[in-house]
N, C-alpha and C. Protein backbone atom coordinates (compact mmCIF):
# COMPACT_ATOMS: atom_id res chain seq x y z
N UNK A 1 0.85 -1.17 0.00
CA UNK A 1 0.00 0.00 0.00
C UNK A 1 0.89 1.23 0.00
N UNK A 2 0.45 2.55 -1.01
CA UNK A 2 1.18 3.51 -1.01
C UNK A 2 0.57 4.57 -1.08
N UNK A 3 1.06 5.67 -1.25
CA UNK A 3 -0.26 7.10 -1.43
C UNK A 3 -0.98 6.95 -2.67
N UNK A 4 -0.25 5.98 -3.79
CA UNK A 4 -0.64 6.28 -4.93
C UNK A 4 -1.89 5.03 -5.15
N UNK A 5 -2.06 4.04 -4.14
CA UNK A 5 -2.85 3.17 -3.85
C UNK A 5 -2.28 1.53 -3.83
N UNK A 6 -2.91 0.69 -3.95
CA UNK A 6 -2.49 -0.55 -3.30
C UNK A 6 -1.58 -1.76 -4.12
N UNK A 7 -1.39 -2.33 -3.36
CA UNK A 7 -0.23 -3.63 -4.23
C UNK A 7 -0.53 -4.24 -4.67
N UNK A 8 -0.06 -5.71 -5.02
CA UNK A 8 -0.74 -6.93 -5.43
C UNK A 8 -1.30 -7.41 -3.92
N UNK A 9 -2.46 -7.82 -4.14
CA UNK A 9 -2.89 -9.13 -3.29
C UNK A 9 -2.97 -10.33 -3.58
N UNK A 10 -2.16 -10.84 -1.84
CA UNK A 10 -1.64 -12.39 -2.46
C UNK A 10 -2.45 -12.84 -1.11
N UNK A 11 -2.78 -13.92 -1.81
CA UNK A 11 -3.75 -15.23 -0.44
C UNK A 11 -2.72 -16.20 0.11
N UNK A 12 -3.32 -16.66 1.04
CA UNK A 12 -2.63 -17.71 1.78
C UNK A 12 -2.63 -18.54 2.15
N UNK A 13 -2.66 -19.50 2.13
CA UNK A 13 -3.17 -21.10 2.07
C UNK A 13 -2.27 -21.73 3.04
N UNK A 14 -2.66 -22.05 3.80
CA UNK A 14 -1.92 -22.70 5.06
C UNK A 14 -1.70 -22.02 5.83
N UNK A 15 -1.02 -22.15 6.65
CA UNK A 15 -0.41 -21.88 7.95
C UNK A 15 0.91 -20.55 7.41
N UNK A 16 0.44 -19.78 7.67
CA UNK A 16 2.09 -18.56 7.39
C UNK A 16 3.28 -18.63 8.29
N UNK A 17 4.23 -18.84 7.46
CA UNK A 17 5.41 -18.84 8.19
C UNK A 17 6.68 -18.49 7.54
N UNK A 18 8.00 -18.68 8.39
CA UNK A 18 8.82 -17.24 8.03
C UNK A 18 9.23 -17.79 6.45
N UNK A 19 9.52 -19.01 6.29
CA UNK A 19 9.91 -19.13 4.58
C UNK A 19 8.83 -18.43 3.81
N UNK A 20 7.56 -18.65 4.15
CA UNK A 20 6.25 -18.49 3.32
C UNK A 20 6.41 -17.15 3.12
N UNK A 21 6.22 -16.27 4.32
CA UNK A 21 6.72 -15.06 3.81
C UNK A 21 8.23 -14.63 3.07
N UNK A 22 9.06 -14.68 3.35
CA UNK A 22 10.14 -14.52 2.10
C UNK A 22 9.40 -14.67 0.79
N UNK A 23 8.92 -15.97 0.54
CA UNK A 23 8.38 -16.43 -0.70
C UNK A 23 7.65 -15.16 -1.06
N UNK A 24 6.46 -14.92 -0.16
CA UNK A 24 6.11 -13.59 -0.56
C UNK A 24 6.64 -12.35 -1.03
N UNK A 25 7.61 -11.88 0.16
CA UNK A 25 8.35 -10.79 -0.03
C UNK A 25 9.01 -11.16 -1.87
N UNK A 26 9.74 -12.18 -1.72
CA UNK A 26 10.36 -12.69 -3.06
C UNK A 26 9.35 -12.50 -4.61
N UNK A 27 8.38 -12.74 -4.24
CA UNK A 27 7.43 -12.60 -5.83
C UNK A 27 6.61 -11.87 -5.92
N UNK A 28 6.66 -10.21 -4.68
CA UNK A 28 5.35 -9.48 -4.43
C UNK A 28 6.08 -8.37 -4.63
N UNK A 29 6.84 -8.04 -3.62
CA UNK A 29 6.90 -6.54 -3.28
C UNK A 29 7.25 -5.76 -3.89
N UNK A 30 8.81 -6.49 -5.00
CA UNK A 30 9.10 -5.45 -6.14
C UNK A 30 8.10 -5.49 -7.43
N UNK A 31 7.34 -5.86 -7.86
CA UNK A 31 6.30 -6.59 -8.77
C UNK A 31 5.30 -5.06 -8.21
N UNK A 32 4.94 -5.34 -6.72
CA UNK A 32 4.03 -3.99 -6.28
C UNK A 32 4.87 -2.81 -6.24
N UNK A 33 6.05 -2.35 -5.87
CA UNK A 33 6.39 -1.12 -5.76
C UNK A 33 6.61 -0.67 -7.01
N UNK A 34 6.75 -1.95 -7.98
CA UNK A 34 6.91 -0.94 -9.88
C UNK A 34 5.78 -0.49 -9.96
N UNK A 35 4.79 -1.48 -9.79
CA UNK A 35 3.22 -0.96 -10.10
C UNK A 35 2.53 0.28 -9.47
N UNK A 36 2.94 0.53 -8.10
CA UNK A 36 2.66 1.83 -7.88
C UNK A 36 3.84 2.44 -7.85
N UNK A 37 5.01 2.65 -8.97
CA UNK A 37 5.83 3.62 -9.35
C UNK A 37 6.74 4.55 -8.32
N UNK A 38 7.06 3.35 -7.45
CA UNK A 38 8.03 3.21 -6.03
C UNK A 38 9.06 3.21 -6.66
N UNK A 39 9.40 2.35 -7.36
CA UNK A 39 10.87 1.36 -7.71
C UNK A 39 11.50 0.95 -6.79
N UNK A 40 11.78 1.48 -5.74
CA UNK A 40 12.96 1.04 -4.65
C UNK A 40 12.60 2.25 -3.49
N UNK A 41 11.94 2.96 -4.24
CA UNK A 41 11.91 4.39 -2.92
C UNK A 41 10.82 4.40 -2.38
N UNK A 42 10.66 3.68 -1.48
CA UNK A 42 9.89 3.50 -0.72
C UNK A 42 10.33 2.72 0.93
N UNK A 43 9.57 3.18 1.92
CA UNK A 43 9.76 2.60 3.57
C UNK A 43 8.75 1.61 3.35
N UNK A 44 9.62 0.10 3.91
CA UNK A 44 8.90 -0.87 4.00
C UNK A 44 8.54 -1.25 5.78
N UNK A 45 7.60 -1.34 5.98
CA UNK A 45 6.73 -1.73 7.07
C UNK A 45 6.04 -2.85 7.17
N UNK A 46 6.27 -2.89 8.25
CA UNK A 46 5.48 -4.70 9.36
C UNK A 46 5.76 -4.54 10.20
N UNK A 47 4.81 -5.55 11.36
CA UNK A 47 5.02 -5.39 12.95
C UNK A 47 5.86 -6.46 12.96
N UNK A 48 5.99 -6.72 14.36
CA UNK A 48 7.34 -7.34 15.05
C UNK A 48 6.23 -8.75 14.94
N UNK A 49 5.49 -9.49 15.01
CA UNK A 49 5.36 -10.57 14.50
C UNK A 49 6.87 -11.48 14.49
N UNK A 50 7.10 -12.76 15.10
CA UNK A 50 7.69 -13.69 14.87
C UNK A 50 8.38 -14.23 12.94
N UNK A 51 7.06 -14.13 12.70
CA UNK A 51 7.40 -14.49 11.17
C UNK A 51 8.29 -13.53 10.43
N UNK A 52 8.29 -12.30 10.83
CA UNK A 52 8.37 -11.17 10.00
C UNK A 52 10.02 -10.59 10.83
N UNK A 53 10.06 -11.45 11.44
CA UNK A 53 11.41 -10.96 12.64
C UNK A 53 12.57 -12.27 12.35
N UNK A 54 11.99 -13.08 11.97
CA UNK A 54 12.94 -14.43 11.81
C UNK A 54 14.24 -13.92 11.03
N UNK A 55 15.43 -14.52 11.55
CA UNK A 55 16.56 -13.95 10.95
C UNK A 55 16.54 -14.30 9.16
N UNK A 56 15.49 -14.99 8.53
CA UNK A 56 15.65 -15.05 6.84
C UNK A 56 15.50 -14.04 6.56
N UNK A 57 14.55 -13.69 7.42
CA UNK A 57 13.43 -12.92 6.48
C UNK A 57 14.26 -11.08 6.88
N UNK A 58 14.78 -11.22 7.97
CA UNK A 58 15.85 -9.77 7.88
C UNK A 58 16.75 -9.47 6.91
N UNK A 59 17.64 -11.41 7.26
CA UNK A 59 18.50 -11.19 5.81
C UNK A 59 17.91 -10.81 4.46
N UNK A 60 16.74 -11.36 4.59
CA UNK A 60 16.10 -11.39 2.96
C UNK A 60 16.28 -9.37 2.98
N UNK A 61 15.62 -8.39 4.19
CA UNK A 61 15.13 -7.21 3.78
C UNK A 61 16.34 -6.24 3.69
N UNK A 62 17.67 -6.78 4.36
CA UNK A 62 18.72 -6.56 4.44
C UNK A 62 19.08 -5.98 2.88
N UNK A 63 19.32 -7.49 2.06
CA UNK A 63 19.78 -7.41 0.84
C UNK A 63 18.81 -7.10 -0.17
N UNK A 64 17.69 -6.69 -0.20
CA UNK A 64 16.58 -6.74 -0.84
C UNK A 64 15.25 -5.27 -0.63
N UNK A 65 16.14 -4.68 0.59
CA UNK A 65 14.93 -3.52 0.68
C UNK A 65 15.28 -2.31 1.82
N UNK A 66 15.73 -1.44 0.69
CA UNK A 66 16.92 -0.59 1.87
C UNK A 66 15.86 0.43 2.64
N UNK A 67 15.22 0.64 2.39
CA UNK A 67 14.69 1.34 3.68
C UNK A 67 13.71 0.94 4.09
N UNK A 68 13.39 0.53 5.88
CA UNK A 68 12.49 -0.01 6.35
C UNK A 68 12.05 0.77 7.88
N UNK A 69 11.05 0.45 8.05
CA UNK A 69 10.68 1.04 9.40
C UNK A 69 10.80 0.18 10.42
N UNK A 70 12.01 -0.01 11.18
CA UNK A 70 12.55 -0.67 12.40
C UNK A 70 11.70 -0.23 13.62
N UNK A 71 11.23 -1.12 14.29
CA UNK A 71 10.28 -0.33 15.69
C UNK A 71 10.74 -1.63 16.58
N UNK A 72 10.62 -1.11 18.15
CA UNK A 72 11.07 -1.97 18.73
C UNK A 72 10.29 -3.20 19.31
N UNK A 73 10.55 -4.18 19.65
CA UNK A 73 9.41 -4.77 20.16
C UNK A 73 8.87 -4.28 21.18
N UNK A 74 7.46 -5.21 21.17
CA UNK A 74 6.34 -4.48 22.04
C UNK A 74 5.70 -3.61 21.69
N UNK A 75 6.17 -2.40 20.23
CA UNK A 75 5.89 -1.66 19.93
C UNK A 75 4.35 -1.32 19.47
N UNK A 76 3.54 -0.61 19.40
CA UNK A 76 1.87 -0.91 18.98
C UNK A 76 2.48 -0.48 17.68
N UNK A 77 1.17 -2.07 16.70
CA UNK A 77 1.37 -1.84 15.64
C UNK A 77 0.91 -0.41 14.68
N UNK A 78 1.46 0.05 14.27
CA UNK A 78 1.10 1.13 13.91
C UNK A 78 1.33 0.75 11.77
N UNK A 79 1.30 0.15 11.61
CA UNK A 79 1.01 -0.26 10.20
C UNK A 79 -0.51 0.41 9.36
N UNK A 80 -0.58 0.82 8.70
CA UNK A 80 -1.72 1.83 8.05
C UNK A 80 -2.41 0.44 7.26
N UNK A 81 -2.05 -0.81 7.04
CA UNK A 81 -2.82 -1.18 6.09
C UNK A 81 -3.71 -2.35 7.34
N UNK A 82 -3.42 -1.66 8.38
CA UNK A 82 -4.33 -2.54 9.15
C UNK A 82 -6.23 -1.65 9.25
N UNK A 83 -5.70 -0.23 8.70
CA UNK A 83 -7.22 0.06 8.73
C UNK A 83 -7.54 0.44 7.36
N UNK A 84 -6.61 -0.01 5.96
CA UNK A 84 -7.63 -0.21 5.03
C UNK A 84 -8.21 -1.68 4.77
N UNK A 85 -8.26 -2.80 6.00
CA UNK A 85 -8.62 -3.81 5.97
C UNK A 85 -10.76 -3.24 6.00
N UNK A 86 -10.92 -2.56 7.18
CA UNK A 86 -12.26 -2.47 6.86
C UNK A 86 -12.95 -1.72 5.71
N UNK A 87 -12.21 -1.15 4.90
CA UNK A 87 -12.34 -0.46 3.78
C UNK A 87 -12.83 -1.87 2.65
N UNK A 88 -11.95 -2.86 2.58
CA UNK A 88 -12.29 -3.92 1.58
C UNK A 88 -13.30 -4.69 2.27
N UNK A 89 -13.63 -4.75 3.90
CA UNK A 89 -14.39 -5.59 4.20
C UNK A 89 -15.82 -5.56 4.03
N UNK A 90 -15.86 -3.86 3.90
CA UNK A 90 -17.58 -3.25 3.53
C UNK A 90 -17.45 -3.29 2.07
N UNK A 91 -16.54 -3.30 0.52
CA UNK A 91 -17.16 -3.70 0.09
C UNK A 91 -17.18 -5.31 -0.18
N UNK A 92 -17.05 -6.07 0.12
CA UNK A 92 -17.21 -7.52 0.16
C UNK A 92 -18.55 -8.25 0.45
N UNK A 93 -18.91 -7.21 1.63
CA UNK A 93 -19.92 -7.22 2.40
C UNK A 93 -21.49 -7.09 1.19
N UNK A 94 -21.01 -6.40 0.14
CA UNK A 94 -22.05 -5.79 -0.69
C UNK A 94 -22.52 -7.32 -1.88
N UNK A 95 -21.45 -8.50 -1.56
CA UNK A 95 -21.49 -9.52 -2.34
C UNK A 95 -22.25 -10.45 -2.15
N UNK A 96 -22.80 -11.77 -2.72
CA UNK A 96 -23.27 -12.95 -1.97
C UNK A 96 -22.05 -13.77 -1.89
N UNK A 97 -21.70 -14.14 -0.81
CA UNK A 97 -20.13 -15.12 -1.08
C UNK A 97 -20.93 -16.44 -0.29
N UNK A 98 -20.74 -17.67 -1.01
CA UNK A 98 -21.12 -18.36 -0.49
C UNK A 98 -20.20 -19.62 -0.49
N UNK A 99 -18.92 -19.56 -0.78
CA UNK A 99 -17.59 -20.09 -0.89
C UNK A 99 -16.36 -19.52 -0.89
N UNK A 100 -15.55 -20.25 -0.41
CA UNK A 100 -13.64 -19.41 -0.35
C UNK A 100 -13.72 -18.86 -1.49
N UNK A 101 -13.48 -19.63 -2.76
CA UNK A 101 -13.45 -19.91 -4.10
C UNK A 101 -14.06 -18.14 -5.00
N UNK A 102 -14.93 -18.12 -4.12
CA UNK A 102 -16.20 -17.12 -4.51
C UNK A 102 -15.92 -15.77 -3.59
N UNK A 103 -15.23 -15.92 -2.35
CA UNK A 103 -14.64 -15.04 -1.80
C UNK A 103 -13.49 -14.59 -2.10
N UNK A 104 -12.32 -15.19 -3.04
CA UNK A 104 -11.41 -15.05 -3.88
C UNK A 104 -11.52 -14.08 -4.03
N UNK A 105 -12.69 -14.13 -5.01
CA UNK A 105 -12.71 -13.41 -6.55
C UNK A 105 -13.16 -12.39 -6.49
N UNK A 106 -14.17 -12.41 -5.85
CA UNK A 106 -14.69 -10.97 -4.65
C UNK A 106 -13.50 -10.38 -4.04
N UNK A 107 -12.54 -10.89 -3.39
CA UNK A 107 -11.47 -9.60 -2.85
C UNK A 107 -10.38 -9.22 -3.87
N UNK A 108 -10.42 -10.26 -5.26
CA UNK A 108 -9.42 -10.04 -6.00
C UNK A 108 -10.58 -8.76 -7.24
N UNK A 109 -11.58 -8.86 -6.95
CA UNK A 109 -12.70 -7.98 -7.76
C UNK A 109 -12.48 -6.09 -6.92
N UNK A 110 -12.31 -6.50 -5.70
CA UNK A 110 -12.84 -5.11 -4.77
C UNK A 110 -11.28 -4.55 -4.94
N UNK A 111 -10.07 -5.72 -4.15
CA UNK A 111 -8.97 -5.00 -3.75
C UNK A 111 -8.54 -3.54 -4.81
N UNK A 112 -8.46 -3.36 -5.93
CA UNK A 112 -7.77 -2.50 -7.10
C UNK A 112 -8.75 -1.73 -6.68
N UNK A 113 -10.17 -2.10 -6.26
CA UNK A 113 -11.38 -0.84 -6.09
C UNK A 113 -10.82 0.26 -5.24
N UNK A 114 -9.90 0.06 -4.68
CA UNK A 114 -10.32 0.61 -3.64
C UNK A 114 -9.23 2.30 -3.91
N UNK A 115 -9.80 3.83 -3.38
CA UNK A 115 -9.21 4.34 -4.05
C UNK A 115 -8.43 4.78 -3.87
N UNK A 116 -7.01 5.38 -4.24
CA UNK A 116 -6.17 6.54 -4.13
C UNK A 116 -6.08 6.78 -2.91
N UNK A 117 -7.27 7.46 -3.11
CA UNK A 117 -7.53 8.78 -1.88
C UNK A 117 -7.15 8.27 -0.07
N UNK A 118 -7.88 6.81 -0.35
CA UNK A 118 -8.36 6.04 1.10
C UNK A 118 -7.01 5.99 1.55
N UNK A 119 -6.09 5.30 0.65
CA UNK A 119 -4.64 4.75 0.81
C UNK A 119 -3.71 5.83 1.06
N UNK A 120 -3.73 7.45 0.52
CA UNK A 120 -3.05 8.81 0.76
C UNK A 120 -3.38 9.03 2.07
N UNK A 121 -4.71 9.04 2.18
CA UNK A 121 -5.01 9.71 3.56
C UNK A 121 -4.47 8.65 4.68
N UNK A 122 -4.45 7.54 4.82
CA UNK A 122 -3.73 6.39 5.51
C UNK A 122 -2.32 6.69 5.42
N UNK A 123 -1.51 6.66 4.42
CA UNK A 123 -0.04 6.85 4.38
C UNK A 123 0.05 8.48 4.97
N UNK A 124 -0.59 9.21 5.07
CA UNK A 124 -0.17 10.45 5.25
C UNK A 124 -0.33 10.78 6.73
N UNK A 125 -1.02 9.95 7.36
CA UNK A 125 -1.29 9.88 8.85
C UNK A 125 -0.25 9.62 9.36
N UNK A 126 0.33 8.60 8.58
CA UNK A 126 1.98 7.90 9.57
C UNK A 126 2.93 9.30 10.77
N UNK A 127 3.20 10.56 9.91
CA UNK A 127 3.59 11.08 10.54
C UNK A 127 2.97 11.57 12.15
N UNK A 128 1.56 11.92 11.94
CA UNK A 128 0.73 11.78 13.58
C UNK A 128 1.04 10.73 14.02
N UNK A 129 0.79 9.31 13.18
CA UNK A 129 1.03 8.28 14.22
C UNK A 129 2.16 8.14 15.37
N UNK A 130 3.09 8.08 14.30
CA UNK A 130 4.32 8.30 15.14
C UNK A 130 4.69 9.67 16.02
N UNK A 131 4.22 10.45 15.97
CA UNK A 131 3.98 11.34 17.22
C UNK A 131 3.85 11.36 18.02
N UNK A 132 2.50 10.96 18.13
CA UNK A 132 1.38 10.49 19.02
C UNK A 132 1.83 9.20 20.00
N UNK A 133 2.41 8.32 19.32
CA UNK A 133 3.76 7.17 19.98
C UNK A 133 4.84 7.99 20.61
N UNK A 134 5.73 8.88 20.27
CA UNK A 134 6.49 9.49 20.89
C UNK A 134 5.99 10.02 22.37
N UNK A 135 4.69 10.76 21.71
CA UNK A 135 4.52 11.59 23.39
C UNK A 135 3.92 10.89 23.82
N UNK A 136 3.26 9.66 23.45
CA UNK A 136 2.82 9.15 24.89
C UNK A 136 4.34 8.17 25.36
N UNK A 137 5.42 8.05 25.15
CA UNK A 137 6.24 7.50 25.56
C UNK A 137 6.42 6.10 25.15
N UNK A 138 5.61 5.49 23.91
CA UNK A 138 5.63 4.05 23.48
C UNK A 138 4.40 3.42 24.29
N UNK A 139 3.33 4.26 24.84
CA UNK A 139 2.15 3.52 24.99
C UNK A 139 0.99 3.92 24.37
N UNK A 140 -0.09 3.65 24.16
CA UNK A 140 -1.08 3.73 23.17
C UNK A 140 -1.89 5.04 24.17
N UNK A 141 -2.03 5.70 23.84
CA UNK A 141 -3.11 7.02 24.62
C UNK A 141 -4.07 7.35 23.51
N UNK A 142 -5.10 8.04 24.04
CA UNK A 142 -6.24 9.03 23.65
C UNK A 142 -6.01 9.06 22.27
N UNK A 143 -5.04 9.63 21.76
CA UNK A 143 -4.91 10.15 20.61
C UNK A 143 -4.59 9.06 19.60
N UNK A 144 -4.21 8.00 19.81
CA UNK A 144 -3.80 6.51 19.05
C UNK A 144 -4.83 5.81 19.13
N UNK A 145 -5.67 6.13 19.98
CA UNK A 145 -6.67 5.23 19.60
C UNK A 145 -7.75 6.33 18.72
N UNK A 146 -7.78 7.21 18.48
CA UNK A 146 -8.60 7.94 18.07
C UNK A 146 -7.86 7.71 16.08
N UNK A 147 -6.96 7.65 15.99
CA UNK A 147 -6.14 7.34 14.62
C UNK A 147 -5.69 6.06 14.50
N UNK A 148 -5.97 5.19 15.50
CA UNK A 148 -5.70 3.54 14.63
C UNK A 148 -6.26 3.10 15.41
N UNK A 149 -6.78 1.71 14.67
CA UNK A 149 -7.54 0.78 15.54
C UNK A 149 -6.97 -0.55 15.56
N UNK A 150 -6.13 -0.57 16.32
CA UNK A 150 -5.49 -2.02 16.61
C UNK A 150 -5.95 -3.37 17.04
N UNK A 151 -7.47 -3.52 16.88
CA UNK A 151 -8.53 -4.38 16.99
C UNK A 151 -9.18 -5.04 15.60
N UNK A 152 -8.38 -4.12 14.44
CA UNK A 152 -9.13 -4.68 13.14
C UNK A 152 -8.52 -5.55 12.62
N UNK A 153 -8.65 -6.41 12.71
CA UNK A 153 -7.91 -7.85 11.61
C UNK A 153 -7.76 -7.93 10.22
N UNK A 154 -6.72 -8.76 9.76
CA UNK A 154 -6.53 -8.86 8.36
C UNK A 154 -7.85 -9.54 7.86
N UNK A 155 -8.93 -9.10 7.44
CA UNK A 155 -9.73 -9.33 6.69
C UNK A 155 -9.63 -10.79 5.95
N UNK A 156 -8.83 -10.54 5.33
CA UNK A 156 -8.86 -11.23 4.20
C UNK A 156 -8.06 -12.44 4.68
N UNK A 157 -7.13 -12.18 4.79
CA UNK A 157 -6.23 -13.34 5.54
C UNK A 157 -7.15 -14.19 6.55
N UNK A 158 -8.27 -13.64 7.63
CA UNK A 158 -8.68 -14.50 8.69
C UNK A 158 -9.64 -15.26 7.93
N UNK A 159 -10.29 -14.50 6.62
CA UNK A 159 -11.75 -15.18 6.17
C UNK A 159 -11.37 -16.27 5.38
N UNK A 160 -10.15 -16.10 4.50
CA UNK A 160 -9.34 -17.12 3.96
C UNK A 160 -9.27 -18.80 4.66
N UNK A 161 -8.87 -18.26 5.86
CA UNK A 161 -8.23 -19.21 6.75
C UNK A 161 -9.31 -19.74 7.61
N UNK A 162 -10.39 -19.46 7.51
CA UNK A 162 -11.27 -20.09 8.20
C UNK A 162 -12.77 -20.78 7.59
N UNK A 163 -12.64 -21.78 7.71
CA UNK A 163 -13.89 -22.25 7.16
C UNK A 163 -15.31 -21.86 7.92
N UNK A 164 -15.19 -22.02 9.12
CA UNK A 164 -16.08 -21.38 9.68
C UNK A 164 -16.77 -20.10 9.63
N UNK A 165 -15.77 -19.35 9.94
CA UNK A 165 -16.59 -18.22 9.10
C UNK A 165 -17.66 -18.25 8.20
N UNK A 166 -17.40 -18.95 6.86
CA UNK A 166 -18.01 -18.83 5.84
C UNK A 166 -19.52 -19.48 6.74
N UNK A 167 -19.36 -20.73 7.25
CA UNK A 167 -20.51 -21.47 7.98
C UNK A 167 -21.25 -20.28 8.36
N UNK A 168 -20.61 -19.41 9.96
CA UNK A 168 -21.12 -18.56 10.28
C UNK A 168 -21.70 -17.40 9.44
N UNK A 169 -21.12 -16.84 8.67
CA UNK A 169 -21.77 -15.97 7.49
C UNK A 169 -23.45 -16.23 6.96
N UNK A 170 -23.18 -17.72 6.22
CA UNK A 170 -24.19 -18.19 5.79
C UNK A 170 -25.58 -18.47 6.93
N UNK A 171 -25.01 -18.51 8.46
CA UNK A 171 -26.20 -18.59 9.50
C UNK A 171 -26.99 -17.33 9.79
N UNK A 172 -25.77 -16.14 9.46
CA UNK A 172 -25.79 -15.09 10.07
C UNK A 172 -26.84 -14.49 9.29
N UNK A 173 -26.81 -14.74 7.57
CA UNK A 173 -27.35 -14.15 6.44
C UNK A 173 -28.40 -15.44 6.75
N UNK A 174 -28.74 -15.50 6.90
CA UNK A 174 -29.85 -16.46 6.70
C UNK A 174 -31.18 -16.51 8.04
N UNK A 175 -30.53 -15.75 9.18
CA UNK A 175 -31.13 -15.28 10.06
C UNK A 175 -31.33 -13.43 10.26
N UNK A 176 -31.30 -13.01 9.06
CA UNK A 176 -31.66 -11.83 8.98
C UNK A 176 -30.29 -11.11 9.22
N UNK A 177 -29.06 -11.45 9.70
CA UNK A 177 -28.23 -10.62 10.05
C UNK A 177 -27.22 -9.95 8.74
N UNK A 178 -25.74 -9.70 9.72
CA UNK A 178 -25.10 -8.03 8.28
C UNK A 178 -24.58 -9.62 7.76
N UNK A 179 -24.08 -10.58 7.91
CA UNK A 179 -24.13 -11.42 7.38
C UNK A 179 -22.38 -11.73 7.76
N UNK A 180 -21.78 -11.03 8.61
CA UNK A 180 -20.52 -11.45 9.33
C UNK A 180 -20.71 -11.82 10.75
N UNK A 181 -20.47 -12.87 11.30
CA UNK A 181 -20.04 -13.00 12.85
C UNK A 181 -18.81 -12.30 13.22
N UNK A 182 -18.58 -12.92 14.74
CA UNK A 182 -17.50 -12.86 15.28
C UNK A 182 -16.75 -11.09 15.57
N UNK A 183 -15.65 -11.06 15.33
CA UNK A 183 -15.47 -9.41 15.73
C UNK A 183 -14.92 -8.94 14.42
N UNK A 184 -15.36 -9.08 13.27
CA UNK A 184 -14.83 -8.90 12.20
C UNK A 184 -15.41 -7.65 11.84
């Protein structure tokens, strides 16, 4: 995700882990930063996550991605593409999905939807964010929660990964409800 709007989206099938991501990093990121007309100039970001901390996957960003946003552990995630997750989730929401298969195609239909603008105003926050982290001293205050919501999940990644869901969906929509369970 960049000001100029979003990357490739890639799904995930199994269990994620630190090779899996490399693999990712390996066939995504430069593929996305040509496409939104980065080339190399761009700050790469992720939380401290295990997977994303494993010594490959440093080496991999080491030799492979010179500027990154280092934060320490413990740190609150402050990653921007954790709140254009509800951005794709309302429109998804507008679909009948009544399979993974069918939920695919639906987030591979919405993701490019989504616009510019949503993704500028997200990247352009970073600087408050990190402010707002400074003065409260590395703990989450008033003002961090008022500009990120560290309660919203990867969308796409959890609905992927869960069959249930879909179960629940289909109970949810079928008993009059928005047609998501759970805290999604």
């Amino acid at each position: 995700m960049a000001v100029l709007g979003v990357g490739k989206l890639v799904f995930i099938d199994g269990i994620m882990h630190k090779m899996a991501f490399v693999n990712i990093l390996q066939n995504n990121l430069k593929e996305s930063a040509d496409k939104l007309g980065l080339g190399s100039n761009f700050i790469f970001q992720q939380d401290n996550d295990p997977k994303h901390t494993a010594f490959v996957v440093k080496e991999w960003l080491l030799y492979h991605c010179r500027n990154q946003l280092n934060t320490p552990p413990q740190f609150p995630d402050l990653n921007v593409i954790e709140n254009l997750w509800p951005h794709l989730e309302r429109a998804v929401q507008k679909h009948p999905i009544t399979s993974k298969e069918q939920l695919k195609s639906v987030l591979q239909e919405e993701w490019p939807n989504i616009a510019p603008e949503t993704t500028r105003h997200l990247v352009e926050s970073m600087p408050r964010r990190l402010e707002a982290v400074i003065s409260a001293k590395g703990c989450v205050s008033t003002l961090l929660s008022s500009i990120w919501n560290s309660d919203v999940l990867g969308f796409a990644i959890l609905a992927l990964e869960s069959e249930a869901w879909l179960q629940e969906r289909r109970t949810n929509s079928s008993a009059g409800g928005v047609g998501y369970g759970g805290d999604l």
